[in-house]
Protein backbone atom coordinates (compact mmCIF):
# COMPACT_ATOMS: atom_id res chain seq x y z
CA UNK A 1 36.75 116.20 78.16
CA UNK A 2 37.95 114.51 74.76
CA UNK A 3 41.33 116.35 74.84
CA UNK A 4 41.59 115.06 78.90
CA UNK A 5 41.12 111.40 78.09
CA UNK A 6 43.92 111.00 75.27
CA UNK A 7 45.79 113.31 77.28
CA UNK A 8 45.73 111.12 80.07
CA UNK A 9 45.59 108.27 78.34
CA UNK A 10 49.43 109.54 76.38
CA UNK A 11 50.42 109.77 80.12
CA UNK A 12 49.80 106.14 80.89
CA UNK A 13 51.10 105.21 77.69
CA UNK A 14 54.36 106.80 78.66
CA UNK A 15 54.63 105.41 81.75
CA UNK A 16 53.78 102.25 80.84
CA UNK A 17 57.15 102.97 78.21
CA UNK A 18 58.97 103.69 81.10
CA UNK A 19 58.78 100.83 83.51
CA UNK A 20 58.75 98.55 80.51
CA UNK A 21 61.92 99.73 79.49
CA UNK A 22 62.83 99.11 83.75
CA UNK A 23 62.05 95.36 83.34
CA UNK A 24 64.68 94.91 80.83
CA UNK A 25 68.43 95.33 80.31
CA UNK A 26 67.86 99.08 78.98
CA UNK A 27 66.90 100.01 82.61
CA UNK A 28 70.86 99.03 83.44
CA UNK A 29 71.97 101.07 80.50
CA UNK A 30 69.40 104.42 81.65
CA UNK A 31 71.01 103.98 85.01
CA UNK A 32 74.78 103.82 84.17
CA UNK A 33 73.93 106.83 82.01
CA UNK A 34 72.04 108.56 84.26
CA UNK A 35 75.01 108.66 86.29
CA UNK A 36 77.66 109.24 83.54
CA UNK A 37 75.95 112.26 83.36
CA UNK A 38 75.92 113.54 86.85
CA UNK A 39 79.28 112.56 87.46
CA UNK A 40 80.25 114.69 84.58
CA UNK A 41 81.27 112.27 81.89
CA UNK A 42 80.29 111.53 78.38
CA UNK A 43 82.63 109.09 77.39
CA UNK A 44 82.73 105.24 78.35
CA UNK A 45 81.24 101.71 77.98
CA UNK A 46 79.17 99.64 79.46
CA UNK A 47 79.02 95.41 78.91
CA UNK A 48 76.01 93.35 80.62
CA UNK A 49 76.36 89.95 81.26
CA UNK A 50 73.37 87.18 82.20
CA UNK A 51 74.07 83.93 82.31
CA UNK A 52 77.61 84.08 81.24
CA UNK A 53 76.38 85.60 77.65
CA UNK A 54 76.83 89.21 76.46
CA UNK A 55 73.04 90.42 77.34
CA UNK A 56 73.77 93.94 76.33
CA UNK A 57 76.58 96.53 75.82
CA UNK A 58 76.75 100.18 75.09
CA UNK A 59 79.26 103.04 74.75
CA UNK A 60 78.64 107.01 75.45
CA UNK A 61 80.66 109.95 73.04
CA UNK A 62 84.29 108.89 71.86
CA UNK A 63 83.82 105.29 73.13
CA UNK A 64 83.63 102.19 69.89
CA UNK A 65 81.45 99.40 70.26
CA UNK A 66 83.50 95.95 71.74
CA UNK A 67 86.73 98.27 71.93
CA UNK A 68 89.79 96.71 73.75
CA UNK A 69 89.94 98.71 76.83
CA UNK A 70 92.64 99.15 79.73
CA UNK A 71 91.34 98.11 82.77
CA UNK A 72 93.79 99.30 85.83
CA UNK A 73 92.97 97.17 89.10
CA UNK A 74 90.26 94.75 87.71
CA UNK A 75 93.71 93.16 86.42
CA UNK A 76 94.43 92.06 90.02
CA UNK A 77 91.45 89.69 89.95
CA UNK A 78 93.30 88.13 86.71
CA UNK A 79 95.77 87.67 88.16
CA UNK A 80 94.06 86.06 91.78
CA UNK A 81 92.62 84.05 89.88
CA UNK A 82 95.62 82.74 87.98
CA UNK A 83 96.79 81.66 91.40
CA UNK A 84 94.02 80.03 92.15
CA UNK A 85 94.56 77.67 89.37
CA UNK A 86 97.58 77.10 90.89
CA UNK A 87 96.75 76.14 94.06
CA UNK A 88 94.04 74.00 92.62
CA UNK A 89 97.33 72.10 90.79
CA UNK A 90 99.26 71.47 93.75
CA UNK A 91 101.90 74.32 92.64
CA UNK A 92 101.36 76.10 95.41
CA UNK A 93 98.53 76.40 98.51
CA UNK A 94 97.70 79.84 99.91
CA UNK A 95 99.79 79.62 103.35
CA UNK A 96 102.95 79.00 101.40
CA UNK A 97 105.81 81.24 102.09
CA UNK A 98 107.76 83.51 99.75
CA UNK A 99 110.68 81.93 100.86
CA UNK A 100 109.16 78.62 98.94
CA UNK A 101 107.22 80.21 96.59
CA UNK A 102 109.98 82.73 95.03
CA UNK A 103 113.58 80.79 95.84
CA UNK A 104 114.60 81.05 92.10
CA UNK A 105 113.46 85.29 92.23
CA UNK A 106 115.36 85.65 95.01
CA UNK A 107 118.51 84.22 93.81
CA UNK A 108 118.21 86.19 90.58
CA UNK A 109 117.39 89.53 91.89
CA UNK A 110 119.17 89.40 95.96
CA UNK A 111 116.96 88.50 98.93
CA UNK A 112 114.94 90.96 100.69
CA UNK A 113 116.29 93.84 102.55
CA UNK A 114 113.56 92.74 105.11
CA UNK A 115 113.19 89.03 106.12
CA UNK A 116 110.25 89.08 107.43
CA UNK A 117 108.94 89.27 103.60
CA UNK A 118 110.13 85.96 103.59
CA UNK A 119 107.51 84.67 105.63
CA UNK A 120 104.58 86.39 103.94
CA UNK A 121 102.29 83.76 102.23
CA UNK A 122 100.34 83.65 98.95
CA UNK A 123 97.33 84.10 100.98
CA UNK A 124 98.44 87.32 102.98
CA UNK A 125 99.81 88.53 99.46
CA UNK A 126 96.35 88.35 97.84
CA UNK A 127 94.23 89.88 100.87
CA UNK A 128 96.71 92.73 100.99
CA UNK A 129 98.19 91.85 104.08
CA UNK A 130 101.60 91.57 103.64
CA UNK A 131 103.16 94.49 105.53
CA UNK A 132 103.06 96.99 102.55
CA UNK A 133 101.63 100.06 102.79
CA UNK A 134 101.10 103.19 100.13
CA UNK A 135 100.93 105.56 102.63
CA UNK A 136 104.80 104.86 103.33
CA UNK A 137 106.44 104.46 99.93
CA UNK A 138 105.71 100.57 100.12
CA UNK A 139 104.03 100.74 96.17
CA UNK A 140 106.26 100.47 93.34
CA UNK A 141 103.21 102.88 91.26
CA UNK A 142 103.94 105.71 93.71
CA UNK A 143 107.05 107.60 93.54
CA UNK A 144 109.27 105.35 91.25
CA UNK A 145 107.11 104.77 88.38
CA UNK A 146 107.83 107.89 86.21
CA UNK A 147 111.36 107.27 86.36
CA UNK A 148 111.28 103.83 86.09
CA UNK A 149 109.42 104.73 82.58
CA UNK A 150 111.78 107.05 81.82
CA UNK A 151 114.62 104.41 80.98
CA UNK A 152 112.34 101.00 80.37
CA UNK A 153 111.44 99.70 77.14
CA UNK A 154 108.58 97.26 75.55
CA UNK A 155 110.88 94.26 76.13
CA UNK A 156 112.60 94.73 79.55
CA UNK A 157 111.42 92.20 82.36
CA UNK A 158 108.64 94.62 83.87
CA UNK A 159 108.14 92.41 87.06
CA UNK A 160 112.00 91.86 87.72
CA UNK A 161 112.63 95.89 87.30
CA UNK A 162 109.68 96.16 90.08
CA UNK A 163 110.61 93.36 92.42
CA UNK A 164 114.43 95.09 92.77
CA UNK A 165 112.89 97.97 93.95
CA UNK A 166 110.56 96.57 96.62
CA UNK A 167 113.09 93.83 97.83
CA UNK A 168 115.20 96.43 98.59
CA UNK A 169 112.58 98.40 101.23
CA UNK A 170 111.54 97.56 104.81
CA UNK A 171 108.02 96.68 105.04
CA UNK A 172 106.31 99.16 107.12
CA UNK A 173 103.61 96.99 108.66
CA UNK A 174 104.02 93.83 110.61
CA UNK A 175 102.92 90.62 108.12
CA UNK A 176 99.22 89.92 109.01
CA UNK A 177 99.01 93.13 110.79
CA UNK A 178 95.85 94.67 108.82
CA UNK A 179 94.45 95.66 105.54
CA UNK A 180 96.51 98.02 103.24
CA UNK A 181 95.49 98.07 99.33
CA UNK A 182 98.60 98.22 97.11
CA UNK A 183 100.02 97.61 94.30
CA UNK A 184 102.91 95.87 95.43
CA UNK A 185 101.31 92.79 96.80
CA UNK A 186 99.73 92.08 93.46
CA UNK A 187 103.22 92.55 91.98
CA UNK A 188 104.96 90.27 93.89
CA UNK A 189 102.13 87.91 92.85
CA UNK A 190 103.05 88.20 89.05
CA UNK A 191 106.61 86.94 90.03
CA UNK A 192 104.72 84.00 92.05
CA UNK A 193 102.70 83.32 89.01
CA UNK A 194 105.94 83.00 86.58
CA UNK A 195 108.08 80.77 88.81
CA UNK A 196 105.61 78.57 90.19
CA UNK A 197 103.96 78.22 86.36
CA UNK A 198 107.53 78.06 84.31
CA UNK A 199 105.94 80.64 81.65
CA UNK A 200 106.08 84.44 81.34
CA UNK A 201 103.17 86.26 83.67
CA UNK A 202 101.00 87.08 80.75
CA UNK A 203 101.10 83.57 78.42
CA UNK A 204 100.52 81.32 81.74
CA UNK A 205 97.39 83.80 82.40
CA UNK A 206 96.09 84.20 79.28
CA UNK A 207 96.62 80.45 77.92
CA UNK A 208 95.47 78.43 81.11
CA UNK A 209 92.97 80.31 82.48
CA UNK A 210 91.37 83.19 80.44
CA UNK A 211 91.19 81.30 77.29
CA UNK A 212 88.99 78.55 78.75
CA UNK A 213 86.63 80.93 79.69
CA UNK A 214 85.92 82.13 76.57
CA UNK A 215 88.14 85.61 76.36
CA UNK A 216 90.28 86.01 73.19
CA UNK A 217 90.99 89.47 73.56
CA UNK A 218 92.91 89.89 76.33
CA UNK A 219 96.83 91.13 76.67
CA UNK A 220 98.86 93.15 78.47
CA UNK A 221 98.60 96.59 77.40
CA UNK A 222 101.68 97.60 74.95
CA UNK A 223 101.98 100.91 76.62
CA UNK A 224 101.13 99.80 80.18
CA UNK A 225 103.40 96.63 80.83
CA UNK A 226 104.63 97.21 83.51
CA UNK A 227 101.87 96.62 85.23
CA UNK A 228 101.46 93.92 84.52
CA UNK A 229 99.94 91.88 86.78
CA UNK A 230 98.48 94.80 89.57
CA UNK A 231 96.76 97.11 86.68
CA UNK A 232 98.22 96.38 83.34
CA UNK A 233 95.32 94.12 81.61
CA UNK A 234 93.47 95.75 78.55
CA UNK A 235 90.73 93.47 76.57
CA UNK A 236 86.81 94.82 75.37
CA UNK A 237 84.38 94.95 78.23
CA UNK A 238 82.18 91.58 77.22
CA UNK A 239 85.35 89.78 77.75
CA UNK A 240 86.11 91.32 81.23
CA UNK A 241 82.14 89.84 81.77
CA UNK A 242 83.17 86.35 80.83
CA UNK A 243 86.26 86.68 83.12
CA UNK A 244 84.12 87.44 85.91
CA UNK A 245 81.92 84.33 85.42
CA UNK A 246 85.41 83.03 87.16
CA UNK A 247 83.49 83.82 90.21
CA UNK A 248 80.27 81.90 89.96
CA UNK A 249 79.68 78.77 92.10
CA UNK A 250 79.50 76.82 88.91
CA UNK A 251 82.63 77.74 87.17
CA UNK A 252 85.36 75.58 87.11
CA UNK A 253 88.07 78.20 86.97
CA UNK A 254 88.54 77.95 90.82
CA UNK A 255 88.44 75.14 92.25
CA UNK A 256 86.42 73.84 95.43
CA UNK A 257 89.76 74.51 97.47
CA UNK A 258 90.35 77.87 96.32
CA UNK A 259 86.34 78.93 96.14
CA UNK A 260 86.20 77.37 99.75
CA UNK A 261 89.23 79.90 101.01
CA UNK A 262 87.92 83.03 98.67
CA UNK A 263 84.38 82.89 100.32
CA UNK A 264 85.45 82.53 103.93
CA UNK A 265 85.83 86.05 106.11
CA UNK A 266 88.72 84.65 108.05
CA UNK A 267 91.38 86.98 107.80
CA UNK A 268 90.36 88.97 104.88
CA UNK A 269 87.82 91.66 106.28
CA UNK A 270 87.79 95.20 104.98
CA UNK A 271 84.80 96.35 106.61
CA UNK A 272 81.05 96.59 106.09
CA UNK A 273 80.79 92.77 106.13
CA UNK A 274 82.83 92.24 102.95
CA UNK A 275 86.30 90.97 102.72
CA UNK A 276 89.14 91.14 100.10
CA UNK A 277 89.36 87.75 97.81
CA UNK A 278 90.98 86.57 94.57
CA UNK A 279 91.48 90.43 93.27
CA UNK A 280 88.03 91.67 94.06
CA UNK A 281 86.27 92.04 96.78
CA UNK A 282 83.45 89.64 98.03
CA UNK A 283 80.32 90.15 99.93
CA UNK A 284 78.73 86.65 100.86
CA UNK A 285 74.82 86.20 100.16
CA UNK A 286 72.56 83.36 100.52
CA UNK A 287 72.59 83.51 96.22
CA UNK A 288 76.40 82.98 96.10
CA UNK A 289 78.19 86.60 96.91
CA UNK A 290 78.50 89.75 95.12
CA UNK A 291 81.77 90.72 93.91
CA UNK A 292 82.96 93.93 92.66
CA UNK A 293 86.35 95.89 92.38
CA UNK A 294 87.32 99.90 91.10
CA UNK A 295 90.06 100.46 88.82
CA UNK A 296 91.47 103.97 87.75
CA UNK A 297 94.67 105.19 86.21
CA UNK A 298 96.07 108.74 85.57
CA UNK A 299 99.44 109.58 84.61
CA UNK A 300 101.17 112.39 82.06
CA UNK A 301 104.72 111.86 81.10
CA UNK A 302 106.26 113.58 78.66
CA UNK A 303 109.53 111.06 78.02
CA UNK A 304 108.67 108.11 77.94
CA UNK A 305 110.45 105.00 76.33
CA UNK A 306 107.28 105.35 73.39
CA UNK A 307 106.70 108.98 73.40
CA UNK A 308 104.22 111.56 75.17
CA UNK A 309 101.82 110.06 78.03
CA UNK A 310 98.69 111.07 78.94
CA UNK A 311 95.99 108.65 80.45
CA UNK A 312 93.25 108.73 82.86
CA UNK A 313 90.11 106.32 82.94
CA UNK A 314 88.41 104.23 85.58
CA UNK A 315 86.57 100.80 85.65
CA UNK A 316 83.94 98.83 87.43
CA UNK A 317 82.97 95.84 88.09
CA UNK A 318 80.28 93.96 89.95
CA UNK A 319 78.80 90.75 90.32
CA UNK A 320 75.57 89.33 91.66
CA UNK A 321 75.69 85.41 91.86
CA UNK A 322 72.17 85.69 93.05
CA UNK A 323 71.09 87.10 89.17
CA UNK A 324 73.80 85.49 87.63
CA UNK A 325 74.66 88.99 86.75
CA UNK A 326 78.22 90.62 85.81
CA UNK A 327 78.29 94.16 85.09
CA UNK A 328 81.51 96.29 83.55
CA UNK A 329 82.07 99.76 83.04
CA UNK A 330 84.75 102.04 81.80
CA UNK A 331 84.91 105.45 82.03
CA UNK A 332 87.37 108.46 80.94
CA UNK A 333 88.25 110.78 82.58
CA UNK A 334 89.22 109.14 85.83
CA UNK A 335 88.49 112.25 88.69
CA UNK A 336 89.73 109.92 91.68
CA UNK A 337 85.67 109.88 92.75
CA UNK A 338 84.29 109.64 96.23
CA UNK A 339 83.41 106.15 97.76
CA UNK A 340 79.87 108.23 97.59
CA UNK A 341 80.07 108.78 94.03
CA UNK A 342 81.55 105.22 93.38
CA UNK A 343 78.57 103.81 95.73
CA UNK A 344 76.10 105.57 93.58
CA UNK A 345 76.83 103.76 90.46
CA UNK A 346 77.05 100.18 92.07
CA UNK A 347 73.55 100.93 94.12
CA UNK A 348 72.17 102.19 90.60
CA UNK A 349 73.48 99.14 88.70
CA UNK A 350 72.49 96.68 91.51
CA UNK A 351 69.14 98.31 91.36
CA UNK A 352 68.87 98.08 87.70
CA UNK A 353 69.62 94.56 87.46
CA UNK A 354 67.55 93.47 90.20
CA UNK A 355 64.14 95.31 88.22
CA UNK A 356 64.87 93.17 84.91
CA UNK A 357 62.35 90.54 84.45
CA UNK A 358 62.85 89.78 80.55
CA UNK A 359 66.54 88.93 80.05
CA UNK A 360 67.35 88.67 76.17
């Protein structure tokens, strides 16, 4: 009877462990590596957020603590939100027309092939509903990247290269027309960023708006500038967390303009009750919206301008306003996962977060 009670009484003990360790920011890490694992990955990192302060980080295999990281697609929200500094200035408002927006572009590098890409505005540019499509060669990653690598080098005008080859296609969508996630509209975004700003793409982003949020890591990656502004950020996960405090109802890194437009469904919906913002996409709550994006990058190339390629990772990251929660993650190998799989680790995250009730 002796050997039953400390028996049993080893058994409470360990579950009391267990949901102890659930109430607090470990629970986040047990859950992103419970699904490292079952995705079949043992290298990565993981930065928690509360509060706008670093509440926790970890790495799994390969992975060093506070390493600079690339970060594919989150850079779009960088970049959305570099624009939205603009349009809080007065440089620029969010139905303004290319034709406006890029006059000096177009007399550089030849007007577009299609007009209608005239009258796309910042705001149809940023929802990813400017007539592009990557199903019909409208991306300057697909296709035209390897041998654009082929002959660039470290110092050649990344965006400019780019914006020649999309100004020379038709788009195949009608401006406005619907929802098609590229690469291109984000491009054409770093041009808007450099003319209406007067600086390059990466000094305007990195000196007006990322620095006053507290990230001093951040640049464009050396082998990955070109880009740029759609996927070519790199900077340690904790920073990527204090970018994304960008997002909170409280930050003054968007304006009540710009916050006003991001929040509202109008013309932005992708389905499920979200809608495409500022680079990330944006579920409205009562507690301020939940924002999250996916990034991922794989590409082999044996000749390029720097030598031998061979990359693949993916990222993610998620905020809840309601917990004043942001939560990154990077990841190698990529695997191009399911929505399913992807799903998983934001539901086990979101979980996670929501079962902490001792924050450090």
């Amino acid at each position: 009877m002796r050997r039953f009670r400390v028996l049993s009484l080893a058994l409470l003990l360990a579950a009391w462990a267990v949901e102890a360790r659930a109430e607090t920011v470990a629970g986040i890490e047990a859950a992103w590596r419970g699904w490292m694992t079952k995705s079949g990955r043992s290298t990565g990192g993981l930065a928690v957020m509360h509060g706008g302060r670093l509440a926790h980080q970890a790495v799994m295999g390969r992975e060093a603590p506070g390493a600079s990281v690339p970060l594919a697609s989150l850079s779009k929200a960088v970049t959305g939100v570099c624009v939205a500094g603009l349009v809080d200035r007065g440089r620029l408002s969010f139905d303004t027309p290319l034709s406006r927006a890029l006059p000096r572009t177009f007399a550089r590098l030849g007007a577009p092939a299609d007009p209608r890409l005239q009258g796309v505005t910042i705001g149809q540019l940023l929802v990813h509903r400017a007539g592009f499509d990557r199903s019909d060669g409208g991306d300057p990653v697909t296709g035209r990247l390897a041998t654009y690598l082929r002959t660039a080098t470290a110092t050649r005008p990344s965006i400019d290269e780019q914006m020649k080859w999309v100004l020379r296609r038709r788009l195949p969508l009608a401006p406005g027309e619907r929802f098609a996630y590229t690469n291109a509209t984000y491009l054409m975004l770093g041009a808007v960023v450099e003319e209406a700003s007067g600086q390059d793409y990466e000094s305007y982003c990195r000196n007006t708006m990322l620095a006053p949020l507290g990230v001093r890591g951040a640049a464009l990656d050396p082998a990955w500038r070109i880009l740029a502004s759609y996927g070519g950020w790199r900077m340690p996960l904790a920073d990527y967390g204090r970018f994304y405090q960008a997002f909170a109802a409280n930050s003054p890194a968007i304006g009540p303009a710009a916050r006003r437009w991001m929040m509202s469904p109008e013309g932005k919906q992708i389905g499920g009750g979200a809608h495409y913002g500022l680079g990330t996409m944006v579920r409205p709550t009562p507690g301020g919206g939940n924002f999250w994006h996916w990034g991922s990058w794989t590409f082999t190339l044996d000749n390029a301008f720097d030598g031998h390629l061979n990359i693949s990772y993916a990222t993610f990251a998620v905020r809840l306003s309601a917990l004043d929660v942001n939560m990154v993650v990077y990841m190698t190998p990529s695997r191009g996962d399911a929505d399913a799989t992807r799903n998983e680790l934001d539901r086990a995250l979101g979980e996670a977060a929501r079962a902490v009730k001792r924050w450090p």
